[in-house]
PDB file of N, CA and C in Angstrom:
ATOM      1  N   UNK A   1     -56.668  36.760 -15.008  1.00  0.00           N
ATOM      2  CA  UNK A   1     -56.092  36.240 -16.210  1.00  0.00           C
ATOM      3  C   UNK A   1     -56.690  34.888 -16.572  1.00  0.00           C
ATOM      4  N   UNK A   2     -57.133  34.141 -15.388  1.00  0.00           N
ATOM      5  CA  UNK A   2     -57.823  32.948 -15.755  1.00  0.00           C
ATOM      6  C   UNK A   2     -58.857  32.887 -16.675  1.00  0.00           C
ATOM      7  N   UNK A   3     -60.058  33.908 -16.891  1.00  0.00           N
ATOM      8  CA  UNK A   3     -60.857  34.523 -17.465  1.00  0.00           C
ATOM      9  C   UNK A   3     -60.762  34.411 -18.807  1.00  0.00           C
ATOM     10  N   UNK A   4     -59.550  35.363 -18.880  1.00  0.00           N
ATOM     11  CA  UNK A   4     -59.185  35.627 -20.417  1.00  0.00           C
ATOM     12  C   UNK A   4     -58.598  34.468 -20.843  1.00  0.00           C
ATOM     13  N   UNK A   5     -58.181  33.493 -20.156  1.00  0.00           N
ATOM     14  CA  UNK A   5     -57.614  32.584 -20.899  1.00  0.00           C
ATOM     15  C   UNK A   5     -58.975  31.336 -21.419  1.00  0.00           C
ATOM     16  N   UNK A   6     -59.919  31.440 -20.534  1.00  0.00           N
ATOM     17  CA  UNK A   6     -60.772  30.593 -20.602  1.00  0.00           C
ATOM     18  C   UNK A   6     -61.764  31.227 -21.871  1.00  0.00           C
ATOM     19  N   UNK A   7     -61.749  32.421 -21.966  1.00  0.00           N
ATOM     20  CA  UNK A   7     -62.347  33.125 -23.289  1.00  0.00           C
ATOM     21  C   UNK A   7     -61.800  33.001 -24.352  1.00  0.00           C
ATOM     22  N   UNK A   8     -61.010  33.402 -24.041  1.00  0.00           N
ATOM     23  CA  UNK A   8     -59.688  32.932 -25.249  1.00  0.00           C
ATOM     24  C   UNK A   8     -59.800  31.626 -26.233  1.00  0.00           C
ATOM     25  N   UNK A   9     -60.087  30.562 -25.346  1.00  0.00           N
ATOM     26  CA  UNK A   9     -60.405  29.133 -25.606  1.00  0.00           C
ATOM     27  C   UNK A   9     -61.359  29.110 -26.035  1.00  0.00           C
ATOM     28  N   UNK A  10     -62.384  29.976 -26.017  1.00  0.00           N
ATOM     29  CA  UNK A  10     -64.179  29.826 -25.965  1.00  0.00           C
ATOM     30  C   UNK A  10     -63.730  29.996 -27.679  1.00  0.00           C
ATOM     31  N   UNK A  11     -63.227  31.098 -27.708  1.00  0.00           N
ATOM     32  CA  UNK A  11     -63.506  31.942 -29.094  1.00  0.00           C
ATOM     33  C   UNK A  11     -62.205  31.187 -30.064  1.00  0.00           C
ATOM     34  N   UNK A  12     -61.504  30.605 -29.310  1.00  0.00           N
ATOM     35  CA  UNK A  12     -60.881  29.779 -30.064  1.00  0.00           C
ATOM     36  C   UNK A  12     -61.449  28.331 -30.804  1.00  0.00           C
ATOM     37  N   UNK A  13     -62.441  27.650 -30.203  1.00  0.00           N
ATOM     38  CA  UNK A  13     -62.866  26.954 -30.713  1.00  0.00           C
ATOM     39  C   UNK A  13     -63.879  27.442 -31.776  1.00  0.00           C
ATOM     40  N   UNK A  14     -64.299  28.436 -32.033  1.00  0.00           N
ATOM     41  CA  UNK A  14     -64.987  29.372 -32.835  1.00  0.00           C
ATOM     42  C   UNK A  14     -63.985  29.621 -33.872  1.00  0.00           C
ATOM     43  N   UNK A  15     -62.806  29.723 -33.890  1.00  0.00           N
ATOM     44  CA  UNK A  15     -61.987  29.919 -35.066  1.00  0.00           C
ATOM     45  C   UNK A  15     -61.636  31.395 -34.811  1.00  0.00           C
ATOM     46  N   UNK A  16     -62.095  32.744 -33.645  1.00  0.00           N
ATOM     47  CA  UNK A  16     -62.356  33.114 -33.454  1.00  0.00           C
ATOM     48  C   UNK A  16     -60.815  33.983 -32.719  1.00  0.00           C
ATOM     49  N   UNK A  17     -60.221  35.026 -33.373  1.00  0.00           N
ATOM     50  CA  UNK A  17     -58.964  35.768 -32.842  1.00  0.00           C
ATOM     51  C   UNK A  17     -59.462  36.159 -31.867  1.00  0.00           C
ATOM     52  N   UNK A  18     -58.309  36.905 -30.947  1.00  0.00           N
ATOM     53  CA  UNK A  18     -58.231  37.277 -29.570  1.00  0.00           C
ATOM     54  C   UNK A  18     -57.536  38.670 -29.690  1.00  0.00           C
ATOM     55  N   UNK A  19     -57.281  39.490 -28.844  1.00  0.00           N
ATOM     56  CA  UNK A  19     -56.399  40.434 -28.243  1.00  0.00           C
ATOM     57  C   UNK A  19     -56.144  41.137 -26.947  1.00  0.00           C
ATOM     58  N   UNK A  20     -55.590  41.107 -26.058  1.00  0.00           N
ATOM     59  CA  UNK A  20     -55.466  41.551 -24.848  1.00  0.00           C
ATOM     60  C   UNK A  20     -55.358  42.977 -24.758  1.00  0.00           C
ATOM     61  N   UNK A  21     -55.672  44.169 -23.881  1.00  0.00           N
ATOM     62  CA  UNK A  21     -55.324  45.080 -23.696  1.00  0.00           C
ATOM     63  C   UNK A  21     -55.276  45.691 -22.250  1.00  0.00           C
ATOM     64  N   UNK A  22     -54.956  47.207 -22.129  1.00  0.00           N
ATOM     65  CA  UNK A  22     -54.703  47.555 -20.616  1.00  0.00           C
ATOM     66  C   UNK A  22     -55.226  48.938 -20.313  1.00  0.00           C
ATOM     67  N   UNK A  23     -55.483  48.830 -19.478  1.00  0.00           N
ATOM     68  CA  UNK A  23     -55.505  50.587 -18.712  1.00  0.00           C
ATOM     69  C   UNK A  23     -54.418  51.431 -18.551  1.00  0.00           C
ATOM     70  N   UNK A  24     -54.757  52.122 -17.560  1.00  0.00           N
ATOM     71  CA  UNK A  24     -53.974  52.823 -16.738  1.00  0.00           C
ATOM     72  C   UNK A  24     -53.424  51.747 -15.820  1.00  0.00           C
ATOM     73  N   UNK A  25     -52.738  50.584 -16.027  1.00  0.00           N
ATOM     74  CA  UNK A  25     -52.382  49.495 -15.230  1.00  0.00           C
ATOM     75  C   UNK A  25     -50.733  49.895 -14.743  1.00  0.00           C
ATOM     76  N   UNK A  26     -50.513  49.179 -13.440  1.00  0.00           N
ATOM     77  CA  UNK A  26     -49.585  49.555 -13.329  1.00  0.00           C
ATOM     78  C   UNK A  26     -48.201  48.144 -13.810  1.00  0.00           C
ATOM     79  N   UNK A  27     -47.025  47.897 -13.696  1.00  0.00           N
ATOM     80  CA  UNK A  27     -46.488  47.305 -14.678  1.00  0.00           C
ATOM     81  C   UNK A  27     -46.381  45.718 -14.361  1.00  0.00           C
ATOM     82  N   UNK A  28     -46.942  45.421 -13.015  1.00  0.00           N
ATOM     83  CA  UNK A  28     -46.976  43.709 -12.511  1.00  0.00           C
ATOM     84  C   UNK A  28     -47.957  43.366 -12.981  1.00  0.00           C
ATOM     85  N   UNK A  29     -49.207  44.215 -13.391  1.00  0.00           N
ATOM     86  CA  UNK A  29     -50.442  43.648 -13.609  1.00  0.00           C
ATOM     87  C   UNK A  29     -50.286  43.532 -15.360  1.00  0.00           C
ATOM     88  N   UNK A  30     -49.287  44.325 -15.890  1.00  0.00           N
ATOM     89  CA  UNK A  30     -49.176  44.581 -17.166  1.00  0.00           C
ATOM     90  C   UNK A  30     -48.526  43.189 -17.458  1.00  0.00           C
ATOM     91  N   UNK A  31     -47.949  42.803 -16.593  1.00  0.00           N
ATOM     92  CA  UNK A  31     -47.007  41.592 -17.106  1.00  0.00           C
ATOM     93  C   UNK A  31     -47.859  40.206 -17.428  1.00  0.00           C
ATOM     94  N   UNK A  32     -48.599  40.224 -16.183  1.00  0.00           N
ATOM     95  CA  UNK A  32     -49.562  39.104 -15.941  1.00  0.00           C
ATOM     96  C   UNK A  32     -50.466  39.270 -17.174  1.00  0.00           C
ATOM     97  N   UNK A  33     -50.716  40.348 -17.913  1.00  0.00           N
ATOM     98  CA  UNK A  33     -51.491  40.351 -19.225  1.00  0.00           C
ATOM     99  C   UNK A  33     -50.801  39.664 -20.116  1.00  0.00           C
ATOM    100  N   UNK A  34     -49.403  40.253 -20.353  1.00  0.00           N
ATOM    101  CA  UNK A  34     -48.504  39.475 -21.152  1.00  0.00           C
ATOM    102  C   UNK A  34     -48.535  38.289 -21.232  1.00  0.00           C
ATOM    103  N   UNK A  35     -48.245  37.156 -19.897  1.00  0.00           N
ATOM    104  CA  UNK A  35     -48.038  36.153 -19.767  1.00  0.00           C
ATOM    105  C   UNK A  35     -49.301  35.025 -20.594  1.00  0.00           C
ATOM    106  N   UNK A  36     -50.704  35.756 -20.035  1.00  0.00           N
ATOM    107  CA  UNK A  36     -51.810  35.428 -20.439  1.00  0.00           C
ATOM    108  C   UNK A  36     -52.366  35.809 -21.874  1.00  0.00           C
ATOM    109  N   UNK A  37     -51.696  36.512 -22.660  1.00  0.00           N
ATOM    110  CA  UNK A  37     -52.023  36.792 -23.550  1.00  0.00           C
ATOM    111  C   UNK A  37     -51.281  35.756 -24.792  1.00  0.00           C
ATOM    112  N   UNK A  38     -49.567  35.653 -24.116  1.00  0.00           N
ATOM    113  CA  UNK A  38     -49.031  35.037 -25.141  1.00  0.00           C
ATOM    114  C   UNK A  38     -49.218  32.838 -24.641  1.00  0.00           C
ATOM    115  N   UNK A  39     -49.850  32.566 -23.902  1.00  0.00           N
ATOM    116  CA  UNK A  39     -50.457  31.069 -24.180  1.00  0.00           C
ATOM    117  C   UNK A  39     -52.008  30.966 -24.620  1.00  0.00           C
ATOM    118  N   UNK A  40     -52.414  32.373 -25.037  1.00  0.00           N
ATOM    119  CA  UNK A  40     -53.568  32.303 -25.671  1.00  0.00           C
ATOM    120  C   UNK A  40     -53.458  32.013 -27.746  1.00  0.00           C
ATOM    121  N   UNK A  41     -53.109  30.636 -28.209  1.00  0.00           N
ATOM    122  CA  UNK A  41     -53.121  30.384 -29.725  1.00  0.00           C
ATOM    123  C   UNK A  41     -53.455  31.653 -30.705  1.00  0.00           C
ATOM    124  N   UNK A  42     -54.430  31.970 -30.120  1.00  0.00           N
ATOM    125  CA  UNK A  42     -55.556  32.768 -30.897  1.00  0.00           C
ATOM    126  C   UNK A  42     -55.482  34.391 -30.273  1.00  0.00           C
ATOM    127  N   UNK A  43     -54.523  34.361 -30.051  1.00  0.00           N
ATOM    128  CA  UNK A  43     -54.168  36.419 -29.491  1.00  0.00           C
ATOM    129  C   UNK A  43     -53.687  36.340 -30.175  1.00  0.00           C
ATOM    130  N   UNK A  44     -54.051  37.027 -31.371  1.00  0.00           N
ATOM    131  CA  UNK A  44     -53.227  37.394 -32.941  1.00  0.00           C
ATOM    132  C   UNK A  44     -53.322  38.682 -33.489  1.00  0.00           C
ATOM    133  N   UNK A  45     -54.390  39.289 -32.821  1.00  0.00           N
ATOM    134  CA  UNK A  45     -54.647  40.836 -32.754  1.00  0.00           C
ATOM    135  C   UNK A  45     -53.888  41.648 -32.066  1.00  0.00           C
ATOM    136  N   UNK A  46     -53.417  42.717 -32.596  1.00  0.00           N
ATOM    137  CA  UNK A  46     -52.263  43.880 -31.613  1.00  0.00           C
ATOM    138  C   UNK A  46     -53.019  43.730 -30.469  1.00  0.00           C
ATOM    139  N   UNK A  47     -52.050  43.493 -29.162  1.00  0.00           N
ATOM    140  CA  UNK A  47     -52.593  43.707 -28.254  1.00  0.00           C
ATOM    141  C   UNK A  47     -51.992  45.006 -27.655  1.00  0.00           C
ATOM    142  N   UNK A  48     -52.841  46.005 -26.631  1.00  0.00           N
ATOM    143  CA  UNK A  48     -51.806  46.876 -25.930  1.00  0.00           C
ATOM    144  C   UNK A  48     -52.099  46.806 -24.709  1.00  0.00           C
ATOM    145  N   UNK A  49     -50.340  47.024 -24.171  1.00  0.00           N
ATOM    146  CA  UNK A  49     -49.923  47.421 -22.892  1.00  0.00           C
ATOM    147  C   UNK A  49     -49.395  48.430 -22.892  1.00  0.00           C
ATOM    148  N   UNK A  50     -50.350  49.781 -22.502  1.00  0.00           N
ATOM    149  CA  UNK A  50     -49.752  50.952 -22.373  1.00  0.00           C
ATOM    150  C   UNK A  50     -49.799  51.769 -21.283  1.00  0.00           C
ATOM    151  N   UNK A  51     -50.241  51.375 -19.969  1.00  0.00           N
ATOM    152  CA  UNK A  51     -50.075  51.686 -18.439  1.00  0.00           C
ATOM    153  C   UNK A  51     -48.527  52.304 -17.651  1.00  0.00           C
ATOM    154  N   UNK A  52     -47.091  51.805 -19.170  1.00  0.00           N
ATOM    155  CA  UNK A  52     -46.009  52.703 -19.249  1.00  0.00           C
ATOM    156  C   UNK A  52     -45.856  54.096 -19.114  1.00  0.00           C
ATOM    157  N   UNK A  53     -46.667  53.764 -20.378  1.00  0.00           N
ATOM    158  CA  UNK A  53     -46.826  55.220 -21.347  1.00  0.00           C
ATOM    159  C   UNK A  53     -47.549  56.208 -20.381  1.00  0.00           C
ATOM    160  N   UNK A  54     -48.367  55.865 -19.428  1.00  0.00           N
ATOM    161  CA  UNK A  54     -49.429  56.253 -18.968  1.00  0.00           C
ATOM    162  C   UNK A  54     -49.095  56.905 -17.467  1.00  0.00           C
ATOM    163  N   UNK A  55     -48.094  56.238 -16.774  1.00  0.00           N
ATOM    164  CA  UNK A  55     -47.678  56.896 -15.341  1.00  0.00           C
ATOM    165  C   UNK A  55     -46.146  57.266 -15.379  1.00  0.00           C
ATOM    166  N   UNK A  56     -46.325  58.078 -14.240  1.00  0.00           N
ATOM    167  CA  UNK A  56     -45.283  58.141 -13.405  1.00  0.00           C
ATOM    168  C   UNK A  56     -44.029  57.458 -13.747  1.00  0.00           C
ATOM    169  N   UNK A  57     -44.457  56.056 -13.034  1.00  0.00           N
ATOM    170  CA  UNK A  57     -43.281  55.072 -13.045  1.00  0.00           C
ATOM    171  C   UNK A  57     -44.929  53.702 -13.049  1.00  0.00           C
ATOM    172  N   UNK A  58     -44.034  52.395 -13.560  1.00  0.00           N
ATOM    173  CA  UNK A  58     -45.048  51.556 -13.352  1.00  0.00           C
ATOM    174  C   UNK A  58     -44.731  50.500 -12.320  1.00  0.00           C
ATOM    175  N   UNK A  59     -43.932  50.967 -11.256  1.00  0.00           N
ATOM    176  CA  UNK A  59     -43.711  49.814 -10.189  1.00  0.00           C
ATOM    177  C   UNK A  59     -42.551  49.024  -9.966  1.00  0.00           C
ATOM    178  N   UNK A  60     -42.373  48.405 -10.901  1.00  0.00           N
ATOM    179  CA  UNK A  60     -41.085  47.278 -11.525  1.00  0.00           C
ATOM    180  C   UNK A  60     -39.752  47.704 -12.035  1.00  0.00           C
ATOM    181  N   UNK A  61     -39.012  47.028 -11.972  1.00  0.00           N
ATOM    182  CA  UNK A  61     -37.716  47.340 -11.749  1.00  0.00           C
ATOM    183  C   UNK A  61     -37.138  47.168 -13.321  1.00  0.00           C
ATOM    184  N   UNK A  62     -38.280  46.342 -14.424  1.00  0.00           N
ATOM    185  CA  UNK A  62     -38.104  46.601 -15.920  1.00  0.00           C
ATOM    186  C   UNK A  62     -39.107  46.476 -16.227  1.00  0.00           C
ATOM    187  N   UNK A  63     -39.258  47.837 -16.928  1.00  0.00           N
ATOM    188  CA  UNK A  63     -40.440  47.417 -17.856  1.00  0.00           C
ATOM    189  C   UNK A  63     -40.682  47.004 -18.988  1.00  0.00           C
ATOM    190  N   UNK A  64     -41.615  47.048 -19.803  1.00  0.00           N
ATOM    191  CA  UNK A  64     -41.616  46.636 -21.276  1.00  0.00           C
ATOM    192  C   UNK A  64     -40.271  46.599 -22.172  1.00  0.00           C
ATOM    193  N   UNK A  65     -39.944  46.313 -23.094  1.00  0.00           N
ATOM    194  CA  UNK A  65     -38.951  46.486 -24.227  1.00  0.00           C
ATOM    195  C   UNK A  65     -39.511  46.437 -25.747  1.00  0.00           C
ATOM    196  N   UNK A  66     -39.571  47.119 -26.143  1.00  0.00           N
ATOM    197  CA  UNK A  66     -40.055  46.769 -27.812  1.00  0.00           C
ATOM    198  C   UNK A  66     -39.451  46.632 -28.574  1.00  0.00           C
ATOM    199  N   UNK A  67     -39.061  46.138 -29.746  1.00  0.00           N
ATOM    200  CA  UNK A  67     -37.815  45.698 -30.893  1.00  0.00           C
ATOM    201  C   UNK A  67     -39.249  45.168 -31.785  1.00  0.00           C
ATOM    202  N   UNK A  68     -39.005  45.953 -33.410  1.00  0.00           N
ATOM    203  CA  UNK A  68     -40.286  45.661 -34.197  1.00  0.00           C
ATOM    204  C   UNK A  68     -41.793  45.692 -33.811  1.00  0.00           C
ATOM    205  N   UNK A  69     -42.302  46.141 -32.292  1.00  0.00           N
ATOM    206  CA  UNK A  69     -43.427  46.077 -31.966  1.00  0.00           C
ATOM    207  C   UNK A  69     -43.710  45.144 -31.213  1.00  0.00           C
ATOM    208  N   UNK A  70     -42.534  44.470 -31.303  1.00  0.00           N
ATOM    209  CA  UNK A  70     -42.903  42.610 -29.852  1.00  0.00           C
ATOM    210  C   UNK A  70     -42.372  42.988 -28.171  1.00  0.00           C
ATOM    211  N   UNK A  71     -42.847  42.450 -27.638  1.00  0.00           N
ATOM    212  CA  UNK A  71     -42.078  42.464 -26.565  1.00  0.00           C
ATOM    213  C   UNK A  71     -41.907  41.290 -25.705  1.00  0.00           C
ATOM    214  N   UNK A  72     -40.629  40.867 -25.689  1.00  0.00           N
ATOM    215  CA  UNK A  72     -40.487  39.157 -25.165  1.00  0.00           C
ATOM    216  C   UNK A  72     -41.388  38.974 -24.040  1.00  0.00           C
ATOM    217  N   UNK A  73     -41.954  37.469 -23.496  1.00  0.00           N
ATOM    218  CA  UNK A  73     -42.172  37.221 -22.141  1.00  0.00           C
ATOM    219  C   UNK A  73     -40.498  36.642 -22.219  1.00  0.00           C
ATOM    220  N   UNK A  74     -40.650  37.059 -20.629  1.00  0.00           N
ATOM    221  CA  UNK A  74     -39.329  36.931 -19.745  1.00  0.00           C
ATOM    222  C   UNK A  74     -39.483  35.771 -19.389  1.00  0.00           C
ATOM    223  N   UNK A  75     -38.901  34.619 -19.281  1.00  0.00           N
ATOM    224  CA  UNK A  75     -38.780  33.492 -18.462  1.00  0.00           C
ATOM    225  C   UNK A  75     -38.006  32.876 -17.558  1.00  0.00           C
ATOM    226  N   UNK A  76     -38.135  34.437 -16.382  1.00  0.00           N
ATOM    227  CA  UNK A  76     -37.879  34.218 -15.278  1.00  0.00           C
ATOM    228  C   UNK A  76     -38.784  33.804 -13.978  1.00  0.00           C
ATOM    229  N   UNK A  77     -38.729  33.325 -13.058  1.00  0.00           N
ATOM    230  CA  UNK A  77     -39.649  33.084 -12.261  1.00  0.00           C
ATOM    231  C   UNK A  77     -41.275  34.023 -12.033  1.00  0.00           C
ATOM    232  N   UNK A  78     -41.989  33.272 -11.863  1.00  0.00           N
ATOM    233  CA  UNK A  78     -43.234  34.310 -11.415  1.00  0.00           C
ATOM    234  C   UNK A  78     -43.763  34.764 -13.165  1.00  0.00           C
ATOM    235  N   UNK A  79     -43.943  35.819 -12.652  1.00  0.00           N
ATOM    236  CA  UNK A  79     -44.353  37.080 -13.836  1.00  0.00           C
ATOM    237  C   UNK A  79     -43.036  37.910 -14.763  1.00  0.00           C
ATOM    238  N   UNK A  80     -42.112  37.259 -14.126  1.00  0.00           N
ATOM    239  CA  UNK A  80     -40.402  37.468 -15.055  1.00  0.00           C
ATOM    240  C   UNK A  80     -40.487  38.840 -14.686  1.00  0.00           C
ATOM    241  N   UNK A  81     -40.874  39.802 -13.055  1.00  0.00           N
ATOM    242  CA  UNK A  81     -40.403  41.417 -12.915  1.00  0.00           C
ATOM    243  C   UNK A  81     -40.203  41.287 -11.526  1.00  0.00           C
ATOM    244  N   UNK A  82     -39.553  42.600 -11.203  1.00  0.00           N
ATOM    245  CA  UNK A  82     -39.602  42.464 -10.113  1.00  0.00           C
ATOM    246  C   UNK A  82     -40.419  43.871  -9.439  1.00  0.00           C
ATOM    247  N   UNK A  83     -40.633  44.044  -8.073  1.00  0.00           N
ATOM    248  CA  UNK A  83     -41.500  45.353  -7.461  1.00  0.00           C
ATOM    249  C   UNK A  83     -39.831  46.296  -7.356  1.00  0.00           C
ATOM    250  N   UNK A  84     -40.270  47.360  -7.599  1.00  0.00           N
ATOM    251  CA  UNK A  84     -39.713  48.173  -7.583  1.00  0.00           C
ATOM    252  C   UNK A  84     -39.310  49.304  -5.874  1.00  0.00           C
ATOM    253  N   UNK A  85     -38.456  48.296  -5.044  1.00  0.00           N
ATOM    254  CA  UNK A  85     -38.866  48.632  -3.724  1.00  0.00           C
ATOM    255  C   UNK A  85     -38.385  49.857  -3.189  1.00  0.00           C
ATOM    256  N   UNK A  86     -37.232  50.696  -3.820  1.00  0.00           N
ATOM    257  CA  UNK A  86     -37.148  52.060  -3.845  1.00  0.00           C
ATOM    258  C   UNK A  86     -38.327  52.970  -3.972  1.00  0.00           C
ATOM    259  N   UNK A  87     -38.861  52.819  -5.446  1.00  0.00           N
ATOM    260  CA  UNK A  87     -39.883  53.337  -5.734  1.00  0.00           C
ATOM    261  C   UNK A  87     -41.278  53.427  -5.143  1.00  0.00           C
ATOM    262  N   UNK A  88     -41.162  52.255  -4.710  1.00  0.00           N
ATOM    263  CA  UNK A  88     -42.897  51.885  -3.558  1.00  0.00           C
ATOM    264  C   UNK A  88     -42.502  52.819  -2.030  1.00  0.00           C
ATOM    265  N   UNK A  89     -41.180  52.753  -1.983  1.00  0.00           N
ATOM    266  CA  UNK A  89     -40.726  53.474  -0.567  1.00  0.00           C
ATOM    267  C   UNK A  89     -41.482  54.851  -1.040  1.00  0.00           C
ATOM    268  N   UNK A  90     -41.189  55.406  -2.563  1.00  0.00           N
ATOM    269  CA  UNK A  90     -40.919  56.885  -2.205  1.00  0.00           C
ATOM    270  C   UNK A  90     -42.103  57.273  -2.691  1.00  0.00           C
ATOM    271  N   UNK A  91     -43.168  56.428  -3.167  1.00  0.00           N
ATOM    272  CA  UNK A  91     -44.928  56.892  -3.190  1.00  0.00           C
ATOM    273  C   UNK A  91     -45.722  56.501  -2.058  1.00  0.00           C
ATOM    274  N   UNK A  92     -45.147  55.699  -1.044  1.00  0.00           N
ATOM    275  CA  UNK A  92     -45.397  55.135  -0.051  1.00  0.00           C
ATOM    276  C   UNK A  92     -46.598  56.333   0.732  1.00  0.00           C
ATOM    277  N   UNK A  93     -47.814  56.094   0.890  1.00  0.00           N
ATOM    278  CA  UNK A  93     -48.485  57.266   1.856  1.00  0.00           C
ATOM    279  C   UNK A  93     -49.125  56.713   2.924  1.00  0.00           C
ATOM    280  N   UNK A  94     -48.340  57.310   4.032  1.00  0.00           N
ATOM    281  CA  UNK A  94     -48.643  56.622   5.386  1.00  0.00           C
ATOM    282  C   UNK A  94     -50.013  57.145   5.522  1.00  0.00           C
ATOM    283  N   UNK A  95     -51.097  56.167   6.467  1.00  0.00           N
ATOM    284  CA  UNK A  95     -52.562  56.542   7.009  1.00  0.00           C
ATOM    285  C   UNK A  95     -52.585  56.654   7.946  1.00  0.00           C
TER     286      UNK A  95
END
């Protein structure tokens, strides 16, 4: 995320919009996009996080919320989610 934020800046001094997007990500890494996307000025372009849409389950104990197409950052500690430790139990594959 450091990356994108430092690009972000590049193309910001360029006058230059931004937008974040995702993979097949699962939903902690989805967050950390979030976080990094929304102290980027210049992320003004739809960004997507759709690694939801995309599995199973995405890990975390909440995922996304949408209302009009936004979805808040949480400003709770960390990355504002938590791991989903039921769920990690029951994909869990022993080696």
């Amino acid at each position: 995320m450091v990356n994108f934020v430092k690009t972000a800046a590049i193309a910001q001094a360029a006058n230059i919009p931004v937008w974040h997007g995702s993979g097949n990500d699962l939903g902690i890494l989805e967050k950390s996009y979030l976080h990094a996307a929304s102290i980027a000025p210049n992320c003004l372009l739809v960004s997507d996080f759709v690694g939801s849409w995309t599995q199973v389950d995405d890990l975390i104990t909440e995922g996304f919320t949408f209302t009009n197409s936004y979805t808040p950052v949480l400003q709770t500690p960390g990355l504002g989610c938590e791991l989903d430790l039921d769920v990690l139990e029951k994909y869990r594959v022993d080696g």
